[in-house]
Protein backbone atom coordinates (compact mmCIF):
# COMPACT_ATOMS: atom_id res chain seq x y z
CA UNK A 1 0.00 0.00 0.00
CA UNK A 2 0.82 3.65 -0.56
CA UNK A 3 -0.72 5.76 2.64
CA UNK A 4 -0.84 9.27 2.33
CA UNK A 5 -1.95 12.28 4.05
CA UNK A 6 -3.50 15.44 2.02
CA UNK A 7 -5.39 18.19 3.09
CA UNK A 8 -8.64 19.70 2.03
CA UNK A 9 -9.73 22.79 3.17
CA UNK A 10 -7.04 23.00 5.75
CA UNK A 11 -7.98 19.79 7.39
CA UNK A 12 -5.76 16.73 7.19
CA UNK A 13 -7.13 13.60 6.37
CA UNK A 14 -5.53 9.96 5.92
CA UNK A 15 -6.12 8.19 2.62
CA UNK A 16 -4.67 5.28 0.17
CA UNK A 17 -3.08 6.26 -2.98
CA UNK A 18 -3.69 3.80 -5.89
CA UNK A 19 -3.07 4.18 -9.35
CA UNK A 20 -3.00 7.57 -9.42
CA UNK A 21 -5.99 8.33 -7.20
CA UNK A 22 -6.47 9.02 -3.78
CA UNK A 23 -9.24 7.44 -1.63
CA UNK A 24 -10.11 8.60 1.98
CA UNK A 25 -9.73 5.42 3.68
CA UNK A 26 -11.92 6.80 6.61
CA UNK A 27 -15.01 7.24 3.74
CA UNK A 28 -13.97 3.67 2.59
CA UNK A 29 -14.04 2.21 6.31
CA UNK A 30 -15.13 3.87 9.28
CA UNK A 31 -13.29 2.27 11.69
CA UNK A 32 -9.73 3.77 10.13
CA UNK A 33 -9.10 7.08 11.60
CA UNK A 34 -8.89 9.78 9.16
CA UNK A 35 -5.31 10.97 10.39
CA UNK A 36 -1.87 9.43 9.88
CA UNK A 37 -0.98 9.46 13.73
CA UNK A 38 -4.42 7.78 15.23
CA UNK A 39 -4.19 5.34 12.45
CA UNK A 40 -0.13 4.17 13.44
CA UNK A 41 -1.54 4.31 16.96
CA UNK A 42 -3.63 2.06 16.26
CA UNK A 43 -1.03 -0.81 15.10
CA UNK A 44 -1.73 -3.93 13.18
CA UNK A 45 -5.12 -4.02 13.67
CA UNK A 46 -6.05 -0.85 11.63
CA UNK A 47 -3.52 -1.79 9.55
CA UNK A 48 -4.84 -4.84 8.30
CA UNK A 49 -8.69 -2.82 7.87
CA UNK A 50 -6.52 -0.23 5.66
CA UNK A 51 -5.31 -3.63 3.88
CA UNK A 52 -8.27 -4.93 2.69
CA UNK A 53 -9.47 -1.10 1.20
CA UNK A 54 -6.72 -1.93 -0.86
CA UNK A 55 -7.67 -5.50 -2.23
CA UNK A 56 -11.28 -4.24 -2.50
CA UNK A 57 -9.71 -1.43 -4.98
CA UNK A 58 -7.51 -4.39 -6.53
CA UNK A 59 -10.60 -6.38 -7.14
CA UNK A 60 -12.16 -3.31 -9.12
CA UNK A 61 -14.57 -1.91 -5.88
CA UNK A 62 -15.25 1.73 -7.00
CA UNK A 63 -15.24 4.42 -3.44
CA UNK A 64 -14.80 8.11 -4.28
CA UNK A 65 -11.88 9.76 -4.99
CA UNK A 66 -10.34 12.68 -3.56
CA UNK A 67 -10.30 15.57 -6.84
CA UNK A 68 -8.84 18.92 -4.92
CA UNK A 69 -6.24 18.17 -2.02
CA UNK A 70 -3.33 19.27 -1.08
CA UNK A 71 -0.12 16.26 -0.41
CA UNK A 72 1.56 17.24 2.36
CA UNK A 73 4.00 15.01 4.62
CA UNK A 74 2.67 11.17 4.71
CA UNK A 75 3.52 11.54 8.98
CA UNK A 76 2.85 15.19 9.38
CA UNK A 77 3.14 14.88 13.03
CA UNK A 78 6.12 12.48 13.72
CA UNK A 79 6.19 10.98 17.70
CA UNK A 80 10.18 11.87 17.27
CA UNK A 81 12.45 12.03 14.07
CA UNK A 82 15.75 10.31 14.33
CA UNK A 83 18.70 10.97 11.92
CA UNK A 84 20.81 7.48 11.21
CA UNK A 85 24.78 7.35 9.55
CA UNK A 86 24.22 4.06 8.06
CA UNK A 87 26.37 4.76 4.53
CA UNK A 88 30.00 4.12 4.48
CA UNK A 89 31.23 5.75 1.99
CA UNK A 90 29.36 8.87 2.80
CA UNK A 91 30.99 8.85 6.22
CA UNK A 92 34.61 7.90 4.73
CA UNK A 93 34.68 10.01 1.92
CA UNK A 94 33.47 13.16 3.83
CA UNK A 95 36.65 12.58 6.36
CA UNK A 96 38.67 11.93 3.55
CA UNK A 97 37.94 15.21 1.63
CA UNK A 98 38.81 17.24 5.39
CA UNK A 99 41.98 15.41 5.42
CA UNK A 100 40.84 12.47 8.64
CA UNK A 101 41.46 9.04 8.82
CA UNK A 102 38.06 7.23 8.89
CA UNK A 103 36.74 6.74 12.28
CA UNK A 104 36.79 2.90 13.55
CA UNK A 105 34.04 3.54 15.73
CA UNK A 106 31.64 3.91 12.46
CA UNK A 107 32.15 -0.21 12.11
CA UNK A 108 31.17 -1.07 15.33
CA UNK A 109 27.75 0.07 15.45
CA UNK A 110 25.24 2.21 13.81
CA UNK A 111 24.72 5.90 15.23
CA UNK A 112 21.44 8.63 14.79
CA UNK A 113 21.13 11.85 16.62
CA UNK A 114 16.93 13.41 16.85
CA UNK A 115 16.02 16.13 14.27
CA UNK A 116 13.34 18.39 15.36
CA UNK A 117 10.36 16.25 14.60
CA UNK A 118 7.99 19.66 14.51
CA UNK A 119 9.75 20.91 11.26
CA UNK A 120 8.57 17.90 9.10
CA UNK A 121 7.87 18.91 5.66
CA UNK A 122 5.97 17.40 2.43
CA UNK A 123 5.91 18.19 -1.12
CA UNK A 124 6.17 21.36 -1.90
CA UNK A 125 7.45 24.61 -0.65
CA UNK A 126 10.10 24.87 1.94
CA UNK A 127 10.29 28.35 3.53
CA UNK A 128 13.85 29.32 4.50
CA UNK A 129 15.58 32.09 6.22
CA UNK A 130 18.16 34.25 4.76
CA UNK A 131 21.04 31.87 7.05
CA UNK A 132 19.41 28.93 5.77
CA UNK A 133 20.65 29.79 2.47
CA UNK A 134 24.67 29.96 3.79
CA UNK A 135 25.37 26.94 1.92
CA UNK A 136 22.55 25.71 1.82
CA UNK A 137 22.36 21.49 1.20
CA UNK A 138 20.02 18.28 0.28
CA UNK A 139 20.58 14.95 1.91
CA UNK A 140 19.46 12.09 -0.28
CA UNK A 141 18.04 9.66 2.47
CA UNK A 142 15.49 6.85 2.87
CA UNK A 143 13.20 6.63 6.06
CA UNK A 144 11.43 4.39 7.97
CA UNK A 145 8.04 5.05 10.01
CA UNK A 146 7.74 2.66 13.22
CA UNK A 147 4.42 0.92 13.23
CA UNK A 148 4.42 -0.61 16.69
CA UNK A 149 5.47 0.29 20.20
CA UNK A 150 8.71 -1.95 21.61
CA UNK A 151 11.34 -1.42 23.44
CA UNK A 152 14.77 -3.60 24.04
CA UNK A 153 14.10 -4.98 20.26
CA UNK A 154 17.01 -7.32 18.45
CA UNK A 155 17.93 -6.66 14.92
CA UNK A 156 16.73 -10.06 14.12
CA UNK A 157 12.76 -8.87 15.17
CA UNK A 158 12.94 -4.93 14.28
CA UNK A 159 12.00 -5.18 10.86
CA UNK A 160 8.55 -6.32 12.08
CA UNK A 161 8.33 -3.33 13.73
CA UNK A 162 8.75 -1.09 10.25
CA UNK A 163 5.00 0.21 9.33
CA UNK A 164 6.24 1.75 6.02
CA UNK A 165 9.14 3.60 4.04
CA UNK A 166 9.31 6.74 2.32
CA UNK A 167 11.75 9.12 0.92
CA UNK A 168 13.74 11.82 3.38
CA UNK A 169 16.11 15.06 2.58
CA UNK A 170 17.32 16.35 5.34
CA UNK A 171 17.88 19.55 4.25
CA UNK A 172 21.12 21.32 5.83
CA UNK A 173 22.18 24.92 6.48
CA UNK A 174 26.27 24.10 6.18
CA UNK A 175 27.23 27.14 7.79
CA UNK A 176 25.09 27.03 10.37
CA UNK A 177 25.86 23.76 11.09
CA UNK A 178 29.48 23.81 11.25
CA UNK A 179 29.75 26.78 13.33
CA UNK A 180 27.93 25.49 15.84
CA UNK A 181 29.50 21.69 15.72
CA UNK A 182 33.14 23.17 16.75
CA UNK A 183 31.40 23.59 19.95
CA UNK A 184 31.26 19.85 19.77
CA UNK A 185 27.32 20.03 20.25
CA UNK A 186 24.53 19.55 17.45
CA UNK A 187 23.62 19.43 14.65
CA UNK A 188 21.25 22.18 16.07
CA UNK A 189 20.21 25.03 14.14
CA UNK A 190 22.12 23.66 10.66
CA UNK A 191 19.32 21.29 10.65
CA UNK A 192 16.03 21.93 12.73
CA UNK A 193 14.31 24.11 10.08
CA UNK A 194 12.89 21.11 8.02
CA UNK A 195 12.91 18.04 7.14
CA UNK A 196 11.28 16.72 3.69
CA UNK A 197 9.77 13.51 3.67
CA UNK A 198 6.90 11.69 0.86
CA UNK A 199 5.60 11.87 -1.29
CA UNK A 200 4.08 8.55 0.84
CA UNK A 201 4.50 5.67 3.11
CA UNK A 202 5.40 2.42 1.58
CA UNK A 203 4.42 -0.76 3.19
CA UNK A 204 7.58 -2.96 3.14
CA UNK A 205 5.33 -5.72 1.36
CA UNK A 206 4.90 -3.42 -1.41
CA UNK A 207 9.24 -3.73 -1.64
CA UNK A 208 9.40 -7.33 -1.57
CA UNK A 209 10.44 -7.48 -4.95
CA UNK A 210 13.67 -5.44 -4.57
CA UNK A 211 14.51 -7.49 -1.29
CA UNK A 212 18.70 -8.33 -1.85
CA UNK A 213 21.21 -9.66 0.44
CA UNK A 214 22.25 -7.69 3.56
CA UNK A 215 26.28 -6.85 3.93
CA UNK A 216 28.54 -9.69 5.16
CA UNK A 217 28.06 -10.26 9.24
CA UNK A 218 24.57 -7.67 9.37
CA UNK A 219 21.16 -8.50 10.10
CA UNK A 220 18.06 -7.02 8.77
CA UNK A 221 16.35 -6.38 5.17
CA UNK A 222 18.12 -4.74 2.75
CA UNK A 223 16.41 -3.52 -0.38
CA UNK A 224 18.05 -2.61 -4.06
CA UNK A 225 16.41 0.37 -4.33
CA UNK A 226 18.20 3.59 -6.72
CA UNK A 227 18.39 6.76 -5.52
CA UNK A 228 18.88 9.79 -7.45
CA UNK A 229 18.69 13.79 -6.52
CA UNK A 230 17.71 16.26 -9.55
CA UNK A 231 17.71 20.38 -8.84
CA UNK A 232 16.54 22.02 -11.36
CA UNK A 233 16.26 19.30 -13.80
CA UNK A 234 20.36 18.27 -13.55
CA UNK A 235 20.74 15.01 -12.20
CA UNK A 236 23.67 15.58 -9.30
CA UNK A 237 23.72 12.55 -7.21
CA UNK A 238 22.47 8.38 -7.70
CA UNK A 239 23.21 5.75 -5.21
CA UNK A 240 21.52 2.61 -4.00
CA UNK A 241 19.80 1.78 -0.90
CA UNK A 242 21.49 -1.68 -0.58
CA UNK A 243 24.92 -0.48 0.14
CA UNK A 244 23.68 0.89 3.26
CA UNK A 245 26.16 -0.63 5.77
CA UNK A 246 23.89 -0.90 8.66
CA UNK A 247 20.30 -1.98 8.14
CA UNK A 248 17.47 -0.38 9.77
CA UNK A 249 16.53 -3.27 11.72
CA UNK A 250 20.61 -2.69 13.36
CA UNK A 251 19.45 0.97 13.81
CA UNK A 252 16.12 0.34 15.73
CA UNK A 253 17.87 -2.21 17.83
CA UNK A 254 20.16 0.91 19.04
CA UNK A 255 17.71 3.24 19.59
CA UNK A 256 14.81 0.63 21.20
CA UNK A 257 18.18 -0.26 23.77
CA UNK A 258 16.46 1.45 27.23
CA UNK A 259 13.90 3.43 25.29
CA UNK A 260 10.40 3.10 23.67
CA UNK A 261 9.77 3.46 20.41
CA UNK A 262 6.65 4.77 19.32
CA UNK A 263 4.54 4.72 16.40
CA UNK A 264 4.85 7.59 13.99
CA UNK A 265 8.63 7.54 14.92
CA UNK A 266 10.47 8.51 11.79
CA UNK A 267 14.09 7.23 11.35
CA UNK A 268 16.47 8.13 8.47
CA UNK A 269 19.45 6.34 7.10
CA UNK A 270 21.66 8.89 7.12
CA UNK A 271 22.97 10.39 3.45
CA UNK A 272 23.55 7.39 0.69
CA UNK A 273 27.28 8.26 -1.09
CA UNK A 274 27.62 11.46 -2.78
CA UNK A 275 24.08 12.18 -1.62
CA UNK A 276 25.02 16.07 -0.38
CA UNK A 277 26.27 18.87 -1.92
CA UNK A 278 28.91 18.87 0.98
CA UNK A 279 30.39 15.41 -0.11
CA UNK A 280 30.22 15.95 -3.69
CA UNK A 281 32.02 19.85 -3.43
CA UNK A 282 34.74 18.53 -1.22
CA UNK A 283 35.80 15.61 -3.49
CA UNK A 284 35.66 18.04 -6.78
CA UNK A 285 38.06 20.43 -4.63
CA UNK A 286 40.34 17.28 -3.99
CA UNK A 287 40.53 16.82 -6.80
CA UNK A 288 40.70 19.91 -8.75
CA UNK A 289 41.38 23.17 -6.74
CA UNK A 290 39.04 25.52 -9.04
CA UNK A 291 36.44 23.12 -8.65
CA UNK A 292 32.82 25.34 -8.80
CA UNK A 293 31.01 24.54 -5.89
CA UNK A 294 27.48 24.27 -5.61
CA UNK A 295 25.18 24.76 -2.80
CA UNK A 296 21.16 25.20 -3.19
CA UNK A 297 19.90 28.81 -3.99
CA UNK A 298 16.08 30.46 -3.60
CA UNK A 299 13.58 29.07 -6.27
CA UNK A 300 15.69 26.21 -6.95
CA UNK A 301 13.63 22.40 -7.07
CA UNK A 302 14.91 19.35 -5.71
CA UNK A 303 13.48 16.08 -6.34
CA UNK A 304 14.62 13.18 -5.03
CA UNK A 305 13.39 9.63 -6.68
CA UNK A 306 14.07 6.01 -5.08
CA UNK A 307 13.01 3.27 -6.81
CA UNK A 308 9.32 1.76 -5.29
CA UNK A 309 9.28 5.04 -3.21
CA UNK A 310 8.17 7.80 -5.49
CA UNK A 311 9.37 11.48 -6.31
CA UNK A 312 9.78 13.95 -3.39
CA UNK A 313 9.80 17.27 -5.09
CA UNK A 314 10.52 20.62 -3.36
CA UNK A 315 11.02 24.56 -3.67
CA UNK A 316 13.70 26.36 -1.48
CA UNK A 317 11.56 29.26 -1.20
CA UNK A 318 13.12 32.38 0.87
CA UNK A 319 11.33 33.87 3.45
CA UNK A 320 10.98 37.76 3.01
CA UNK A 321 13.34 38.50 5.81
CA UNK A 322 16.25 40.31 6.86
CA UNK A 323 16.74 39.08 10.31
CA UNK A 324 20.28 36.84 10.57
CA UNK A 325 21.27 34.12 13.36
CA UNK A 326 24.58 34.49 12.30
CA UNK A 327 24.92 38.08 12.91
CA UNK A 328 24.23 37.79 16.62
CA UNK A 329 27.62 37.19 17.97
CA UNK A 330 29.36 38.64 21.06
CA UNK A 331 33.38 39.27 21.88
CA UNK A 332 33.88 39.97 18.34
């Protein structure tokens, strides 16, 4: 299934999307809430009623269709948003291009830090602020949405515990964020402005098909999935879901270990290789010293397409504002 939230008149609803259309699944059974978070919360259960709106639709059932809506984030109002590192060679070539030996640690086990889970975004316009646009970046990232509540999971169960996937950036303000990291503290304020995710929430039987073989001495699903970033057209970044290094199932284990996790969690993957702007500028200035680097600007569109997932579109769209974080500094 493809579950997506849209609203109508300024009021969110939940719905299904199939071939092409969008069905309310609340109007198509009334015991499914008619919002994304009531309808996690309620687990398998409401999971397996939105299940069979779907083979009704399969087996030609005609329910209305939503005509004038408006796609916003498939979980609008996340529980928490966690951030993984799960992509080698994004992590090794990023410390290569600042000149660092890659960091043991990163083989060990997997890592996330929490976004701000109140600046999720869907299609669409992103409003920025004048700082936001001081190297400005996309972050080419898959997501998962939790589906059940569990704590103290293994890796070997966690994938059970996956109600969906869907696309992520996690849009990055560069200097903002790397001002504020030699404090050795964040990402803060280079990241807590928004995070994109949609353009809906894939149930993982819907990626059976692309189900591959997880990395040597890992546990989990892993999924061949492609992953490409456009802006403006330009195609400036591809990579594949399957060399993630760590699975999600290996990422939930870490952050179920003395903690709930909820349903409507999100969790990322971390950036896929040569899925930022930051990656891809410092290996063209390795390599070539008049290298012209790149960084997002206002009005430009990003899309971001993964195989089985969809097309995430968005507009960096400045907000009409002079007012500067990064002029408020003291002991200058």
């Amino acid at each position: 299934m493809k579950l997506v939230s849209y609203k109508t008149e300024n009021n969110e609803h939940l719905g299904i999307y199939y071939k092409g259309h969008i069905y309310n699944l609340n109007s198509c059974d009334k015991r499914i809430p008619d919002n994304m978070q009531a309808f996690l919360a309620g687990e398998a259960p409401l999971m397996k009623r939105a299940g069979a709106v779907q083979q009704q639709l399969e087996e030609g059932k005609t329910f209305k269709e939503e005509v004038f809506y408006e796609l916003i984030a498939p979980v609008p109002h996340p529980t928490s948003c966690r951030d993984g590192y799960a992509f080698r060679q994004h992590v090794a070539t990023a410390r290569r291009n600042r000149h660092v030996e890659m960091i043991p640690e990163f083989d060990q086990y997997p890592i996330f830090y929490f976004t701000n889970h109140n600046a999720i975004v869907g299609p669409g316009d992103v409003r920025l602020m004048p700082d936001h646009f001081q190297k400005l970046d996309f972050e080419l990232e898959v997501a998962v949405v939790i589906g059940r509540k569990g704590r103290n999971i293994t890796a070997a169960e966690a994938d059970d515990y996956i109600a969906g996937y869907t696309i992520m950036n996690d849009l990055s303000a560069r200097t903002l964020q790397m001002e504020e990291m030699k404090l050795n503290l964040g990402p803060a304020k280079g990241k807590d402005f928004a995070t994109a995710i949609g353009p809906w929430l894939v149930t993982p039987d819907e990626l059976a098909p692309y189900l591959t073989e997880s990395k040597e001495g890992h546990t989990g699903k892993t999924y061949d999935l492609k992953m490409t970033c456009r802006v403006n057209g330009r195609q400036v970044s591809e990579g594949n879901m399957k060399d993630m290094d760590w699975t999600f199932a290996e990422i939930i284990e870490r952050c179920a270990y003395g903690a709930d996790i909820l349903p409507g969690d999100v969790i990322g993957s971390g950036t896929v290789g040569t899925g930022c702007f930051l990656e891809l500028n410092g290996t063209g200035l390795l390599n070539n010293p008049d290298y012209p680097v790149q960084w997002l600007q206002p009005k430009d569109q990003v899309e971001l397409e993964i195989t089985g997932l969809g097309s995430l579109q968005n507009v960096m769209q400045p907000e009409m504002s002079s007012f500067s974080l990064l002029a408020l500094k003291k002991n200058l």
